[in-house]
Structure formats: structure tokens, C-alpha cells
PDB file of N, CA and C in Angstrom:
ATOM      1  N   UNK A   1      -3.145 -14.754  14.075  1.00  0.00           N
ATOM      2  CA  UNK A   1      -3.181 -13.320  13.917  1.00  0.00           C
ATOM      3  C   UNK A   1      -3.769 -12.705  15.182  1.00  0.00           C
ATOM      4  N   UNK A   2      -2.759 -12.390  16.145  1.00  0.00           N
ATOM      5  CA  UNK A   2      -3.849 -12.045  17.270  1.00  0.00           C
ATOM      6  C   UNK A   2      -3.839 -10.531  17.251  1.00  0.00           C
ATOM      7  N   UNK A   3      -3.702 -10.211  16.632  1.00  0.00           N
ATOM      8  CA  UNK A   3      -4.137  -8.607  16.024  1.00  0.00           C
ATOM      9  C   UNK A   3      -5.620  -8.227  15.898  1.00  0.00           C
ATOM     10  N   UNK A   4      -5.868  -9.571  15.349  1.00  0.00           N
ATOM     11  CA  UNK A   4      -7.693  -9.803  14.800  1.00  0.00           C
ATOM     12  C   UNK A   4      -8.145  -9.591  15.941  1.00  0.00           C
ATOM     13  N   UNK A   5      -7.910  -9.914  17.188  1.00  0.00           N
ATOM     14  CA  UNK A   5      -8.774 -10.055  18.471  1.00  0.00           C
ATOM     15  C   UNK A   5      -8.704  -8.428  18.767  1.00  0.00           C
ATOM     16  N   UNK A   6      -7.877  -7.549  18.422  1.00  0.00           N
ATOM     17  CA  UNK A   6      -7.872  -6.610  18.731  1.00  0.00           C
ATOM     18  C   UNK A   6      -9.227  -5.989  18.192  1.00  0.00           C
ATOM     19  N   UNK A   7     -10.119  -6.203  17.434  1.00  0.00           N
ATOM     20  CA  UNK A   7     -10.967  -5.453  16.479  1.00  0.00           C
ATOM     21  C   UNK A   7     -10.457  -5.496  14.788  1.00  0.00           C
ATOM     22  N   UNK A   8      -9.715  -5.545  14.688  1.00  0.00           N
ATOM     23  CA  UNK A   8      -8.798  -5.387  13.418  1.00  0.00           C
ATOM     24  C   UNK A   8      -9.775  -6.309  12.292  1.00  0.00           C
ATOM     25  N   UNK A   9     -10.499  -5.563  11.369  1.00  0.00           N
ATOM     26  CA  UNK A   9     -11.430  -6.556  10.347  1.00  0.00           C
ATOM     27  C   UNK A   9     -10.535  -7.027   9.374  1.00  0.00           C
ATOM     28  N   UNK A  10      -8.967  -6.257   8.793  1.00  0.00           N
ATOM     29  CA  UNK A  10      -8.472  -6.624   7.502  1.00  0.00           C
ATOM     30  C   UNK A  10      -7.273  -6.449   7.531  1.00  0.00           C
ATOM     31  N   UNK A  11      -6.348  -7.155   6.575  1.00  0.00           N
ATOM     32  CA  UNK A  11      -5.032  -6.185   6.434  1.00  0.00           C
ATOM     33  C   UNK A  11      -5.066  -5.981   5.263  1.00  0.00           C
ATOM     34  N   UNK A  12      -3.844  -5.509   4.949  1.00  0.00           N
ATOM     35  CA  UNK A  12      -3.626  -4.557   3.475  1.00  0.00           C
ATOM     36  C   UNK A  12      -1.760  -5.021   3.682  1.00  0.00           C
ATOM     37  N   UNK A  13      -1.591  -6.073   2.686  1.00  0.00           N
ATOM     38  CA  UNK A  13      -0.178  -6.295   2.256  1.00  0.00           C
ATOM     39  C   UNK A  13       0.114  -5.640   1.261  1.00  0.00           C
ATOM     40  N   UNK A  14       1.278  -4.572   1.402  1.00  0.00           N
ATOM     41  CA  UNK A  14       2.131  -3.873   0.354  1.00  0.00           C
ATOM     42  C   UNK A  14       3.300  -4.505  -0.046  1.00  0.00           C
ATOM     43  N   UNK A  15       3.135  -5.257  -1.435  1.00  0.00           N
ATOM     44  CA  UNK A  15       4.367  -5.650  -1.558  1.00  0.00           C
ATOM     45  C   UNK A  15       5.771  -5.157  -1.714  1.00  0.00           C
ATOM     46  N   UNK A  16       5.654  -4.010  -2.198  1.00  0.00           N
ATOM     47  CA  UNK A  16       6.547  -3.572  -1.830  1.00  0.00           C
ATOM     48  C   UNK A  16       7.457  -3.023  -0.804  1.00  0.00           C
ATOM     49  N   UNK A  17       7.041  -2.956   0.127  1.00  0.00           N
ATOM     50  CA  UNK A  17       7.484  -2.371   1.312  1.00  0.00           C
ATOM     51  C   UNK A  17       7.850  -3.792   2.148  1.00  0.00           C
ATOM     52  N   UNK A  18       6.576  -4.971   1.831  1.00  0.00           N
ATOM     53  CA  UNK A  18       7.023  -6.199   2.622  1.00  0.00           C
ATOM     54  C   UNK A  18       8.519  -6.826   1.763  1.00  0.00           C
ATOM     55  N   UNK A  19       8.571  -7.043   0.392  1.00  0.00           N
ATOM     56  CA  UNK A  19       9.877  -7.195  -0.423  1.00  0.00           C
ATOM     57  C   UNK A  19      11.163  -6.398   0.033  1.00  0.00           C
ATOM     58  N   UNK A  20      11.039  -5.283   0.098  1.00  0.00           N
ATOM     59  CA  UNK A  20      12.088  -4.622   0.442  1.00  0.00           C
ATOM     60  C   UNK A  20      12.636  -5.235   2.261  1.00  0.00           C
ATOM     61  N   UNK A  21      11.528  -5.426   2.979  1.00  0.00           N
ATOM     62  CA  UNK A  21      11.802  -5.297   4.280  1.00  0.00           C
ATOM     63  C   UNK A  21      12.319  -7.103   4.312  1.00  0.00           C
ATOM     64  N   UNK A  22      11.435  -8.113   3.507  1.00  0.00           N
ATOM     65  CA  UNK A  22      11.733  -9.406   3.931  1.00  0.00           C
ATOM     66  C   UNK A  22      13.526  -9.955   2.892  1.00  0.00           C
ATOM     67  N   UNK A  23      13.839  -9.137   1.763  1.00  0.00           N
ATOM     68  CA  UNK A  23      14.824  -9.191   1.353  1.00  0.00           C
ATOM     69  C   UNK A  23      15.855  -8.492   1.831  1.00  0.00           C
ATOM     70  N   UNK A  24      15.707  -7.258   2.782  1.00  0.00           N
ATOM     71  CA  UNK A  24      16.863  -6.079   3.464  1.00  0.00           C
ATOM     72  C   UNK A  24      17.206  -5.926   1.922  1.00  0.00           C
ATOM     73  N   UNK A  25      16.874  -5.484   0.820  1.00  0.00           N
ATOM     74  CA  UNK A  25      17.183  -4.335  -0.258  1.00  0.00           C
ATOM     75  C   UNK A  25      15.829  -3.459  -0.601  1.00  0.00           C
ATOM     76  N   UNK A  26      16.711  -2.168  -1.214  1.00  0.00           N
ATOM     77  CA  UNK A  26      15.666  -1.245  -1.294  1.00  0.00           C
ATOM     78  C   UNK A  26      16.101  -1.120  -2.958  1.00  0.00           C
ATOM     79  N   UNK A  27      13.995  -1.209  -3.249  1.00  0.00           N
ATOM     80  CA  UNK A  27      14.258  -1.279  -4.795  1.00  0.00           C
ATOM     81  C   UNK A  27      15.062  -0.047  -5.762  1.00  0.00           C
ATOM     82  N   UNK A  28      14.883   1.177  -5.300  1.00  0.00           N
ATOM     83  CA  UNK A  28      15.254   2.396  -5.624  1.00  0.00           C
ATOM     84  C   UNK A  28      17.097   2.340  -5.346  1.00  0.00           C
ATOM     85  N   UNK A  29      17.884   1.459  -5.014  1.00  0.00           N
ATOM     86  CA  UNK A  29      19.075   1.748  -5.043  1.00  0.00           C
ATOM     87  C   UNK A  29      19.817   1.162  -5.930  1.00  0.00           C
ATOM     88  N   UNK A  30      20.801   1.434  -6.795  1.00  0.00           N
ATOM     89  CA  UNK A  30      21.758   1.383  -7.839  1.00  0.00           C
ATOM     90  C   UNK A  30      22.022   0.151  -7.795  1.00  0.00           C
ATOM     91  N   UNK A  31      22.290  -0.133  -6.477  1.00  0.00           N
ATOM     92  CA  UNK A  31      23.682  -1.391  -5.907  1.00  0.00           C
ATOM     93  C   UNK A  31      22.822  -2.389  -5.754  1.00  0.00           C
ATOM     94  N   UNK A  32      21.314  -2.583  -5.481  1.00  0.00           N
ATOM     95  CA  UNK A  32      20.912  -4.121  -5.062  1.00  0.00           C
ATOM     96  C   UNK A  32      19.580  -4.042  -5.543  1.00  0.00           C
ATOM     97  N   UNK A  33      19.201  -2.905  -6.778  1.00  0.00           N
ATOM     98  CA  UNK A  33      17.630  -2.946  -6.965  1.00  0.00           C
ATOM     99  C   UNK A  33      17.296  -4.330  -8.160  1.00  0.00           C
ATOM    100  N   UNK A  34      18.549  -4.785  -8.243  1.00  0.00           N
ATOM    101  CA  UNK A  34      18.115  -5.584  -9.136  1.00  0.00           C
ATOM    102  C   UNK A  34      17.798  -6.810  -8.688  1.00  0.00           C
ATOM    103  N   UNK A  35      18.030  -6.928  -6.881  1.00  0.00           N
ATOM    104  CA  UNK A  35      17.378  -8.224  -6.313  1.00  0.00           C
ATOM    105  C   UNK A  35      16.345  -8.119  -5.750  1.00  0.00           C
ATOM    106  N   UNK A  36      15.741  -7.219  -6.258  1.00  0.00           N
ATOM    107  CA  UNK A  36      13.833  -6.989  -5.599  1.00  0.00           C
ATOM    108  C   UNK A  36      13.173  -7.865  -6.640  1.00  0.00           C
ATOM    109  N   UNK A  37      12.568  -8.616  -5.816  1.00  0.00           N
ATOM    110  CA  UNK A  37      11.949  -9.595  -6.757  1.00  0.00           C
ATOM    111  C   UNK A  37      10.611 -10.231  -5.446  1.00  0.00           C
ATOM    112  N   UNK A  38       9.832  -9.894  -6.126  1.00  0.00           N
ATOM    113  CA  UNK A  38       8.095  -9.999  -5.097  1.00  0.00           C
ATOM    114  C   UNK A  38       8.105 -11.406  -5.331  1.00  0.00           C
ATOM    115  N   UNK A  39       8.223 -12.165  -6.067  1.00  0.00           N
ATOM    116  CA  UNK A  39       8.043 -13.495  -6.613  1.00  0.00           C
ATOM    117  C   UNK A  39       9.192 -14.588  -5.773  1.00  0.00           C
ATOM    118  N   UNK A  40      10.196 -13.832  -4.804  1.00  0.00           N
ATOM    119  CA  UNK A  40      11.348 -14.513  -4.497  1.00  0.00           C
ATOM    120  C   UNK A  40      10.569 -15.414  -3.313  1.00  0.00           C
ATOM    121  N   UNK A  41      10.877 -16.460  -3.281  1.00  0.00           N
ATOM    122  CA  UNK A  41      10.244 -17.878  -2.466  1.00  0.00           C
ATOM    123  C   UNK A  41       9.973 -17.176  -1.134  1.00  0.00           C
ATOM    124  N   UNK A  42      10.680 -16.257  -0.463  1.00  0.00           N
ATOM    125  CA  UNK A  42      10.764 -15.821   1.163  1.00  0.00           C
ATOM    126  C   UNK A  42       9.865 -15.274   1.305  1.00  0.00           C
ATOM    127  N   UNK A  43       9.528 -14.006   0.059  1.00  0.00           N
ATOM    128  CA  UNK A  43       8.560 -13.186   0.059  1.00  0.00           C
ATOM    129  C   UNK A  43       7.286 -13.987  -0.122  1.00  0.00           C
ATOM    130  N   UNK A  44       6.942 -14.725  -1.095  1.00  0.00           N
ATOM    131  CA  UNK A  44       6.155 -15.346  -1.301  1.00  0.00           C
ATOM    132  C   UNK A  44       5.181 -16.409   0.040  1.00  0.00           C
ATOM    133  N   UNK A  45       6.342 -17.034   0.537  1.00  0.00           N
ATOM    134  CA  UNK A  45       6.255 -17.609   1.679  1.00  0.00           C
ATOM    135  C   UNK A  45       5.939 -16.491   2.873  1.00  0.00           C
ATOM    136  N   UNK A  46       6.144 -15.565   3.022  1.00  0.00           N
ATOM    137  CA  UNK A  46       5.312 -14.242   3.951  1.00  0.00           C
ATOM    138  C   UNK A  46       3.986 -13.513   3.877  1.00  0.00           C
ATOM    139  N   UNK A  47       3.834 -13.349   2.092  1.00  0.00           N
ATOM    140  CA  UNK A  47       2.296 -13.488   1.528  1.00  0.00           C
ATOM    141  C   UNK A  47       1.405 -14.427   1.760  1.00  0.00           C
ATOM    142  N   UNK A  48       1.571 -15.617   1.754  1.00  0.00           N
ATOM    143  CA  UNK A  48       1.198 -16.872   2.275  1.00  0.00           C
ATOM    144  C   UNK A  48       0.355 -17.030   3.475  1.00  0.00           C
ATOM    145  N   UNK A  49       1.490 -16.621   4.294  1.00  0.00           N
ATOM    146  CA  UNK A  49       1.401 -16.914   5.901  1.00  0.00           C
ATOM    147  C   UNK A  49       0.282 -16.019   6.146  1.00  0.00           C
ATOM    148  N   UNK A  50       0.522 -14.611   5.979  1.00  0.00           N
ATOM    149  CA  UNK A  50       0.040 -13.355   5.907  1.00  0.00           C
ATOM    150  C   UNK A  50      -2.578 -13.550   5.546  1.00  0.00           C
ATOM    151  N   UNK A  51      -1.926 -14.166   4.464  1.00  0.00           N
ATOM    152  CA  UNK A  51      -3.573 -14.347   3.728  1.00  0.00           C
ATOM    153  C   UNK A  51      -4.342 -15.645   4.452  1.00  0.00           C
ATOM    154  N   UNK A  52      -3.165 -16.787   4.808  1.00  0.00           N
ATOM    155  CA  UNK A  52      -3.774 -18.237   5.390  1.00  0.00           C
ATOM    156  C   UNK A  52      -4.088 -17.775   6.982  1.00  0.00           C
ATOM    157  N   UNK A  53      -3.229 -16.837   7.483  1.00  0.00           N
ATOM    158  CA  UNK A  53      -3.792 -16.294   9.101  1.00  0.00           C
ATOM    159  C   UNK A  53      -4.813 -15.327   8.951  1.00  0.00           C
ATOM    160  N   UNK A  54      -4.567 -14.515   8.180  1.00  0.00           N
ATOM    161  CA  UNK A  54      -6.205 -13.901   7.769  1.00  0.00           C
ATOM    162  C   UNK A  54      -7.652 -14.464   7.801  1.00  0.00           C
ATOM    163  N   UNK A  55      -7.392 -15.801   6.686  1.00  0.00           N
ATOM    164  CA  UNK A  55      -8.409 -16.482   6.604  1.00  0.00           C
ATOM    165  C   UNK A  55      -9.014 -16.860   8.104  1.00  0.00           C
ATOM    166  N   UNK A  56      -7.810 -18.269   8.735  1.00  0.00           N
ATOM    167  CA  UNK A  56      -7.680 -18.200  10.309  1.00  0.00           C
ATOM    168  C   UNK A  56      -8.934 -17.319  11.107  1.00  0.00           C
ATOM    169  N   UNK A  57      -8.182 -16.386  10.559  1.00  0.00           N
ATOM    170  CA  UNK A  57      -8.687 -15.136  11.648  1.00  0.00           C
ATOM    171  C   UNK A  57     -10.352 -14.379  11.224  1.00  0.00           C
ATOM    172  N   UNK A  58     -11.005 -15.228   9.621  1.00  0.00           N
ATOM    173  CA  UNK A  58     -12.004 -14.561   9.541  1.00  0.00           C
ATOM    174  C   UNK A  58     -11.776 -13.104   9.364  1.00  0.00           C
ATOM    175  N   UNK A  59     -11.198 -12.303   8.904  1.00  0.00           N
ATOM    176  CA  UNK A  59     -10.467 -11.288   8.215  1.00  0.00           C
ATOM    177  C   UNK A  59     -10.212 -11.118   6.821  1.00  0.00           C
ATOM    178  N   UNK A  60     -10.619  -9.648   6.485  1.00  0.00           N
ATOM    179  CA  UNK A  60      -9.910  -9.840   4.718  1.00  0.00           C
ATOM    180  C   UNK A  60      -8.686  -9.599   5.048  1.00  0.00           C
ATOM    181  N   UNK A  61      -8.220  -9.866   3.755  1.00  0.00           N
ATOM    182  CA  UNK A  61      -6.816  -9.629   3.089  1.00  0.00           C
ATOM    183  C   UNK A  61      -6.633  -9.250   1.860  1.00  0.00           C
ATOM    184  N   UNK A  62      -5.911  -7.722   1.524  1.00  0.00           N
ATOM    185  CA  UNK A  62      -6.059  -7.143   0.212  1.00  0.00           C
ATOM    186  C   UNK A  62      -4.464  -7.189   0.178  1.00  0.00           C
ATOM    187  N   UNK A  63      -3.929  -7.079  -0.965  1.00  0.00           N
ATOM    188  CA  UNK A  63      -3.011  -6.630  -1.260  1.00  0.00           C
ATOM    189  C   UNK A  63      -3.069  -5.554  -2.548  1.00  0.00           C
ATOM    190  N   UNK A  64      -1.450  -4.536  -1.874  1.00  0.00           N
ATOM    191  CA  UNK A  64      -1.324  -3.597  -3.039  1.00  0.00           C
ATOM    192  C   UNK A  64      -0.053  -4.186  -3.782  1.00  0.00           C
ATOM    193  N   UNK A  65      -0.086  -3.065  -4.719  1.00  0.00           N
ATOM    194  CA  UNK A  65       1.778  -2.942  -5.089  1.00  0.00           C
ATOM    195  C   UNK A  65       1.367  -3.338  -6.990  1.00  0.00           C
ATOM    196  N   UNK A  66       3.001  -3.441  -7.384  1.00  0.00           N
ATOM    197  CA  UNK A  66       3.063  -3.776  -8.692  1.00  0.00           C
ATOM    198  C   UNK A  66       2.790  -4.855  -9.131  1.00  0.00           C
ATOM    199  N   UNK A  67       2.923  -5.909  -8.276  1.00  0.00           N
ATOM    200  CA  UNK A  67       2.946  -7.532  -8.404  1.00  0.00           C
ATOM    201  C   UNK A  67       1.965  -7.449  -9.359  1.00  0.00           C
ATOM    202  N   UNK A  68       0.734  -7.704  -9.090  1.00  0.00           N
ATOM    203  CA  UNK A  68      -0.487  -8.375  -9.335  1.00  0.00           C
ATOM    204  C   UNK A  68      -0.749  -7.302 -10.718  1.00  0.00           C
ATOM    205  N   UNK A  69      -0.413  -6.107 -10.922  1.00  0.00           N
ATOM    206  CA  UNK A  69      -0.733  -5.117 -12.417  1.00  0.00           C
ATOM    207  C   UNK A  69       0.330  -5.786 -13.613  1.00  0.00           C
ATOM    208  N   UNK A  70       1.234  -6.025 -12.860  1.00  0.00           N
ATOM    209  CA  UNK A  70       2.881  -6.344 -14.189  1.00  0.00           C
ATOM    210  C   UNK A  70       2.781  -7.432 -14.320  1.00  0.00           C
ATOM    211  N   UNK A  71       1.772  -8.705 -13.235  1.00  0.00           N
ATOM    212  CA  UNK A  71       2.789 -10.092 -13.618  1.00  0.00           C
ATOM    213  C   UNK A  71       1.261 -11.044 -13.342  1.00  0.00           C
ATOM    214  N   UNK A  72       0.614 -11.473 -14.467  1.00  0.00           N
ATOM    215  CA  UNK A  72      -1.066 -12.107 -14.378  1.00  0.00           C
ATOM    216  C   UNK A  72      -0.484 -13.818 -13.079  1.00  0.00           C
ATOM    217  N   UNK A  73       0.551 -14.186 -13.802  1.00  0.00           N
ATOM    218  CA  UNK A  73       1.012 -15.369 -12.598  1.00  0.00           C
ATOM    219  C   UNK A  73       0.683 -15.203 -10.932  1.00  0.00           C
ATOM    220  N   UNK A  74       1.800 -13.930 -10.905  1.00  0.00           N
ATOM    221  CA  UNK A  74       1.413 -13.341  -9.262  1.00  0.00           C
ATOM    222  C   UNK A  74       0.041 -13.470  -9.247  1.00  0.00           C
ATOM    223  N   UNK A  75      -1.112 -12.544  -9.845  1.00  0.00           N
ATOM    224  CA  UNK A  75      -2.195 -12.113  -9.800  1.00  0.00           C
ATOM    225  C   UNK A  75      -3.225 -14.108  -9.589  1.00  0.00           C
ATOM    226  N   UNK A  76      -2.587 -14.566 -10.239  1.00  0.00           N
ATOM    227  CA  UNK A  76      -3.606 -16.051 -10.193  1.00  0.00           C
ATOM    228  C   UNK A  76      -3.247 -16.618  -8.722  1.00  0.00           C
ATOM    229  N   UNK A  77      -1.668 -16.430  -8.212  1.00  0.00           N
ATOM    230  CA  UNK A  77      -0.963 -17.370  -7.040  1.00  0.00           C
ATOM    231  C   UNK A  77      -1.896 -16.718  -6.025  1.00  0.00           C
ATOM    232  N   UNK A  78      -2.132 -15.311  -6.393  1.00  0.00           N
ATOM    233  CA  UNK A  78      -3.088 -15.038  -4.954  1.00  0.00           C
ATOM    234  C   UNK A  78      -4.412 -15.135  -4.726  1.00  0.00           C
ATOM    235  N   UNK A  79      -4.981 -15.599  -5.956  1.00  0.00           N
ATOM    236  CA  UNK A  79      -6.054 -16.052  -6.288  1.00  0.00           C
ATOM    237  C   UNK A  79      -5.668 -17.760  -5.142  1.00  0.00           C
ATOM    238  N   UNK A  80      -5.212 -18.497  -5.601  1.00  0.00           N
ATOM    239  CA  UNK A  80      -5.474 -19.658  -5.102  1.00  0.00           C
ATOM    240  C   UNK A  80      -5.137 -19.791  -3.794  1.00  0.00           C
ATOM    241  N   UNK A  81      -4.209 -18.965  -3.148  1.00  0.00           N
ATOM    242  CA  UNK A  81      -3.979 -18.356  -1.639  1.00  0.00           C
ATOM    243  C   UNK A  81      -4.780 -17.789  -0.504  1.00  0.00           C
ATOM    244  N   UNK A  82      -5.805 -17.989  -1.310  1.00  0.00           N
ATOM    245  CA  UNK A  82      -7.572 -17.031  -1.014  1.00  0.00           C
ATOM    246  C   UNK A  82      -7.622 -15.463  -0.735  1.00  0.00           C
ATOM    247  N   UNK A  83      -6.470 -14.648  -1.172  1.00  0.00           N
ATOM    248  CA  UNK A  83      -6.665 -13.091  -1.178  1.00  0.00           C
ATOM    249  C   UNK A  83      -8.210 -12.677  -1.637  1.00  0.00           C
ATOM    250  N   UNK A  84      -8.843 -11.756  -0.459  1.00  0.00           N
ATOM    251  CA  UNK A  84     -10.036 -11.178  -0.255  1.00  0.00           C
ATOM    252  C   UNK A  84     -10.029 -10.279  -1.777  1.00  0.00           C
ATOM    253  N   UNK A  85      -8.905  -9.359  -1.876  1.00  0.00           N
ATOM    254  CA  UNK A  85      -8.725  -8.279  -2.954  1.00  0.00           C
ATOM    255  C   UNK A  85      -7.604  -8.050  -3.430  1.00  0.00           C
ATOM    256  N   UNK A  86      -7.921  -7.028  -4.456  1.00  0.00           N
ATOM    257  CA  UNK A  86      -5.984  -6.755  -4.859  1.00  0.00           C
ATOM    258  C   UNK A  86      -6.476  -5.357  -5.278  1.00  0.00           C
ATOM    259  N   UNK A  87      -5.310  -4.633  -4.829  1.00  0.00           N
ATOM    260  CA  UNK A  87      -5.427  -3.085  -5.767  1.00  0.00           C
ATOM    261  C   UNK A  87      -4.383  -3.372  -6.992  1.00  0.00           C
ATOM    262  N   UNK A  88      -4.660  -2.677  -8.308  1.00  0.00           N
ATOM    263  CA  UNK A  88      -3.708  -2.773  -9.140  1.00  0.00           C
ATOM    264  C   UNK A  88      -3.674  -1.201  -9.727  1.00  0.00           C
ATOM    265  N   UNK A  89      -2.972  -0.513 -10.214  1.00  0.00           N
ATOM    266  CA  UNK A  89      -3.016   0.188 -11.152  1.00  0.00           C
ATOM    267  C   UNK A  89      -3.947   0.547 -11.877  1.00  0.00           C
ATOM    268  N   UNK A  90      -4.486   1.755 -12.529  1.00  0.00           N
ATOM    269  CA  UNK A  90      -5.572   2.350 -13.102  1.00  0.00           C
ATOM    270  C   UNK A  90      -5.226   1.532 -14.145  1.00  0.00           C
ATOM    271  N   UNK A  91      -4.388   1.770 -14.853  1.00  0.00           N
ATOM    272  CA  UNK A  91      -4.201   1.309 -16.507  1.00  0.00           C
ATOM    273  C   UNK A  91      -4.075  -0.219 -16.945  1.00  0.00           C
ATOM    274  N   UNK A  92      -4.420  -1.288 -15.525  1.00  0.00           N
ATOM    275  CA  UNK A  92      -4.199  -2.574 -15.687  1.00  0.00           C
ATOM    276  C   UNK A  92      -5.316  -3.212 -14.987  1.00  0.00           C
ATOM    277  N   UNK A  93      -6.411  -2.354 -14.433  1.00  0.00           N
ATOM    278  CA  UNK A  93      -7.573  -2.964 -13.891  1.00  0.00           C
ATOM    279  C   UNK A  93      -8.316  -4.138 -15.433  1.00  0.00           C
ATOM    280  N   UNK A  94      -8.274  -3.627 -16.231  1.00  0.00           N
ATOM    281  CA  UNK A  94      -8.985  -4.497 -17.263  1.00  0.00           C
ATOM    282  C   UNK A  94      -8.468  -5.690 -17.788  1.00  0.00           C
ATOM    283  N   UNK A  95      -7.092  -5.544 -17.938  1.00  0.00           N
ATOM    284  CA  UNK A  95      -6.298  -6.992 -18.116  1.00  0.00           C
ATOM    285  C   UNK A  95      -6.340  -7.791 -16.326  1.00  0.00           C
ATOM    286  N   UNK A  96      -6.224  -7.327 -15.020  1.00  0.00           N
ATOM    287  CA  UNK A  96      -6.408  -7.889 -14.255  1.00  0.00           C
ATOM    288  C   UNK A  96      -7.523  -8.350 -13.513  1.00  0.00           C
ATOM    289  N   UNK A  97      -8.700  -7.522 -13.876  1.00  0.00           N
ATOM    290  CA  UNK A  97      -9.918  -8.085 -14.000  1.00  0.00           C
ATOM    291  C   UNK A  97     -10.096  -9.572 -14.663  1.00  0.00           C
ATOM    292  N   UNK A  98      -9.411  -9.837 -15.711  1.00  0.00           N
ATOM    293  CA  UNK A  98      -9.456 -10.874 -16.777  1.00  0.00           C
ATOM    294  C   UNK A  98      -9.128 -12.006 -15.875  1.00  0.00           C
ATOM    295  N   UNK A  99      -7.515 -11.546 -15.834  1.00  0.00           N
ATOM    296  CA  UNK A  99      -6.887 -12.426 -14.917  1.00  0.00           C
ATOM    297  C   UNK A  99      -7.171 -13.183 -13.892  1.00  0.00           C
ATOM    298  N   UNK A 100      -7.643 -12.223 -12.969  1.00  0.00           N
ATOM    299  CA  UNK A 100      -8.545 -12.335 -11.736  1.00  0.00           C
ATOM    300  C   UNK A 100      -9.084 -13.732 -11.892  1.00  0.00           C
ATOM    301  N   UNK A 101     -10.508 -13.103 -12.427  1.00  0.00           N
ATOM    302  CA  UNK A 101     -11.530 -14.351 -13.178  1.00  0.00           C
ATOM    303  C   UNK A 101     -11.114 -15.325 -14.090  1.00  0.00           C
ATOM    304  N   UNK A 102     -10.300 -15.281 -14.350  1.00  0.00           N
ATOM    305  CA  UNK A 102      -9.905 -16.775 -15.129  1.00  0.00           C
ATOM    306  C   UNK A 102      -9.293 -18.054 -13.820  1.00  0.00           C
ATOM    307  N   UNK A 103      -8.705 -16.925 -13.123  1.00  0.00           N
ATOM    308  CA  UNK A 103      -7.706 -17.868 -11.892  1.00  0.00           C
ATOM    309  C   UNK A 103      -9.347 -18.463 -11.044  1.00  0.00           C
ATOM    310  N   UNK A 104     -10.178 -17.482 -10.787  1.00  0.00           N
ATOM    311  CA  UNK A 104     -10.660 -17.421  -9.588  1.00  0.00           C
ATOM    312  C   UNK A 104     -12.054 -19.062 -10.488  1.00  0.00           C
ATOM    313  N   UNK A 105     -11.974 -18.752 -12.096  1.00  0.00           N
ATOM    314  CA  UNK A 105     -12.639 -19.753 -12.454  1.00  0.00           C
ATOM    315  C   UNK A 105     -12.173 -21.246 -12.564  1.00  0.00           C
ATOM    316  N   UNK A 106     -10.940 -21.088 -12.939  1.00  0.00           N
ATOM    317  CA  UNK A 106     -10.172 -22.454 -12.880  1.00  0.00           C
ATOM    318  C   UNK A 106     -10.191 -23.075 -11.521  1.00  0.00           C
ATOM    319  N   UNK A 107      -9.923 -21.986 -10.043  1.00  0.00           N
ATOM    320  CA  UNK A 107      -9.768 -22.766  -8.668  1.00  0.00           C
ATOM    321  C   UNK A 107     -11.144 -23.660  -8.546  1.00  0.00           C
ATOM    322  N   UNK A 108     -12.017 -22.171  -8.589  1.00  0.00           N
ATOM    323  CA  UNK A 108     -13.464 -23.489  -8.818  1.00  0.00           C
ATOM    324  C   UNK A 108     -13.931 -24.871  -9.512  1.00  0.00           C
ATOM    325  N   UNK A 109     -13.629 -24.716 -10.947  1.00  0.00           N
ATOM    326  CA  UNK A 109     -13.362 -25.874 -11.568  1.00  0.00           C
ATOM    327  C   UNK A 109     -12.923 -27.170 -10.812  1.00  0.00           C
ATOM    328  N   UNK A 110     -11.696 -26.834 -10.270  1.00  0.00           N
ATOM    329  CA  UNK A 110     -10.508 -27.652  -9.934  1.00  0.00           C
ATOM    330  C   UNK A 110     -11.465 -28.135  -8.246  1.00  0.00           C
ATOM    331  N   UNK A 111     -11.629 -27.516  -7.803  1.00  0.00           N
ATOM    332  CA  UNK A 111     -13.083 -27.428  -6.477  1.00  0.00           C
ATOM    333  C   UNK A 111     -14.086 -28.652  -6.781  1.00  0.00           C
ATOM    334  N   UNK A 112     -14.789 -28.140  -7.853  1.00  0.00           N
ATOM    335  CA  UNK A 112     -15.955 -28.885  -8.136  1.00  0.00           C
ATOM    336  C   UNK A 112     -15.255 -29.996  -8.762  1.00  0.00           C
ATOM    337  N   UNK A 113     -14.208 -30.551  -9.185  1.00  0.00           N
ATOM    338  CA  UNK A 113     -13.871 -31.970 -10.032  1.00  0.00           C
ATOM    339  C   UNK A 113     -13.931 -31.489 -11.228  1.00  0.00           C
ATOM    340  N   UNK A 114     -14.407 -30.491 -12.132  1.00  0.00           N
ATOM    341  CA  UNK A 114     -13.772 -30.859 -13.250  1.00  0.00           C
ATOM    342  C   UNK A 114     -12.695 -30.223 -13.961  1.00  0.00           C
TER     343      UNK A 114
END
């Protein structure tokens, strides 16, 4: 991430905007919104890269978007990816709070051996 050297303390991944841009479809259109999919291996594999060069770089890494409010799976994968934060939705902070901490308790578990 040589962005980091610039001063740069964090990024902020929008999935949506990275989905749309790493698939070339835009979710809002008739003809191809039905292949927006945040979960699709490419995208996933760009989130990845994105949080493991962060780390690298001694940098947070937050992500926004729908992912992590609509889908507790997403919300755990970035848990074990080492995401700094996540924004979610007002009306899903309490189920993803849950989420959060269940993922972020199991990695530990799985850490410590048991």
C-alpha cells in the first residue's frame, strides 16, 4: 500500500462502488442488476487484498455498504480477514453487533486452540 507512506492512517472500502467497479455492472440497472453480488469470488478477492495490505501497512481498514447489515456470513468473512471496522445500517447495528462478536469470538477460540 504505498499510499500509507503518503500519511494516509486508513481506508474506507465501499462495497458497493468497489462491486460495481470490480464486476463493470451497475446495481441500479434493469439489464445486469441482478449480477451484483459483493460475495462474488473477484470482489471478495479485492476485499482481501485491500484489508491484508492495510494490515501490511499498519493502517485501519473499515468497510461500508450493505454487505455486512443484510448478510451475518459477509459480516464474520471480514472478521477473520482482520477488518479494523464496519459501518452497517442504523436498523442492523444490534443484530451485527451480535454477529461481529460471535465471529470475532470464535477467531480467538480457534487462536488460542480451543
Amino acid at each position: 500500500m504505498e499510499y500509507a507512506g503518503l500519511g494516509i492512517d486508513g481506508v474506507s472500502i465501499g462495497t458497493n462502488d468497489l462491486t460495481q467497479l470490480v464486476l463493470g455492472v451497475d446495481r441500479d440497472s434493469t439489464t445486469c442488476a441482478d449480477l451484483f453480488d459483493e460475495r462474488d469470488p473477484a470482489v471478495m478477492d479485492a476485499i482481501s487484498r485491500i484489508i491484508s495490505g492495510a494490515r501490511r501497512a499498519k493502517i485501519t481498514s473499515s468497510l461500508c455498504g450493505q454487505a455486512p447489515s443484510n448478510d451475518p456470513e459477509f459480516a464474520a468473512i471480514l472478521v477473520e480477514l482482520g477488518i479494523t471496522s464496519v459501518s452497517v445500517n442504523p436498523d442492523a447495528v444490534g443484530s451485527a453487533r451480535r454477529v461481529l462478536a460471535d465471529a470475532e469470538a470464535h477467531l480467538a477460540s480457534r487462536r488460542s486452540g480451543q
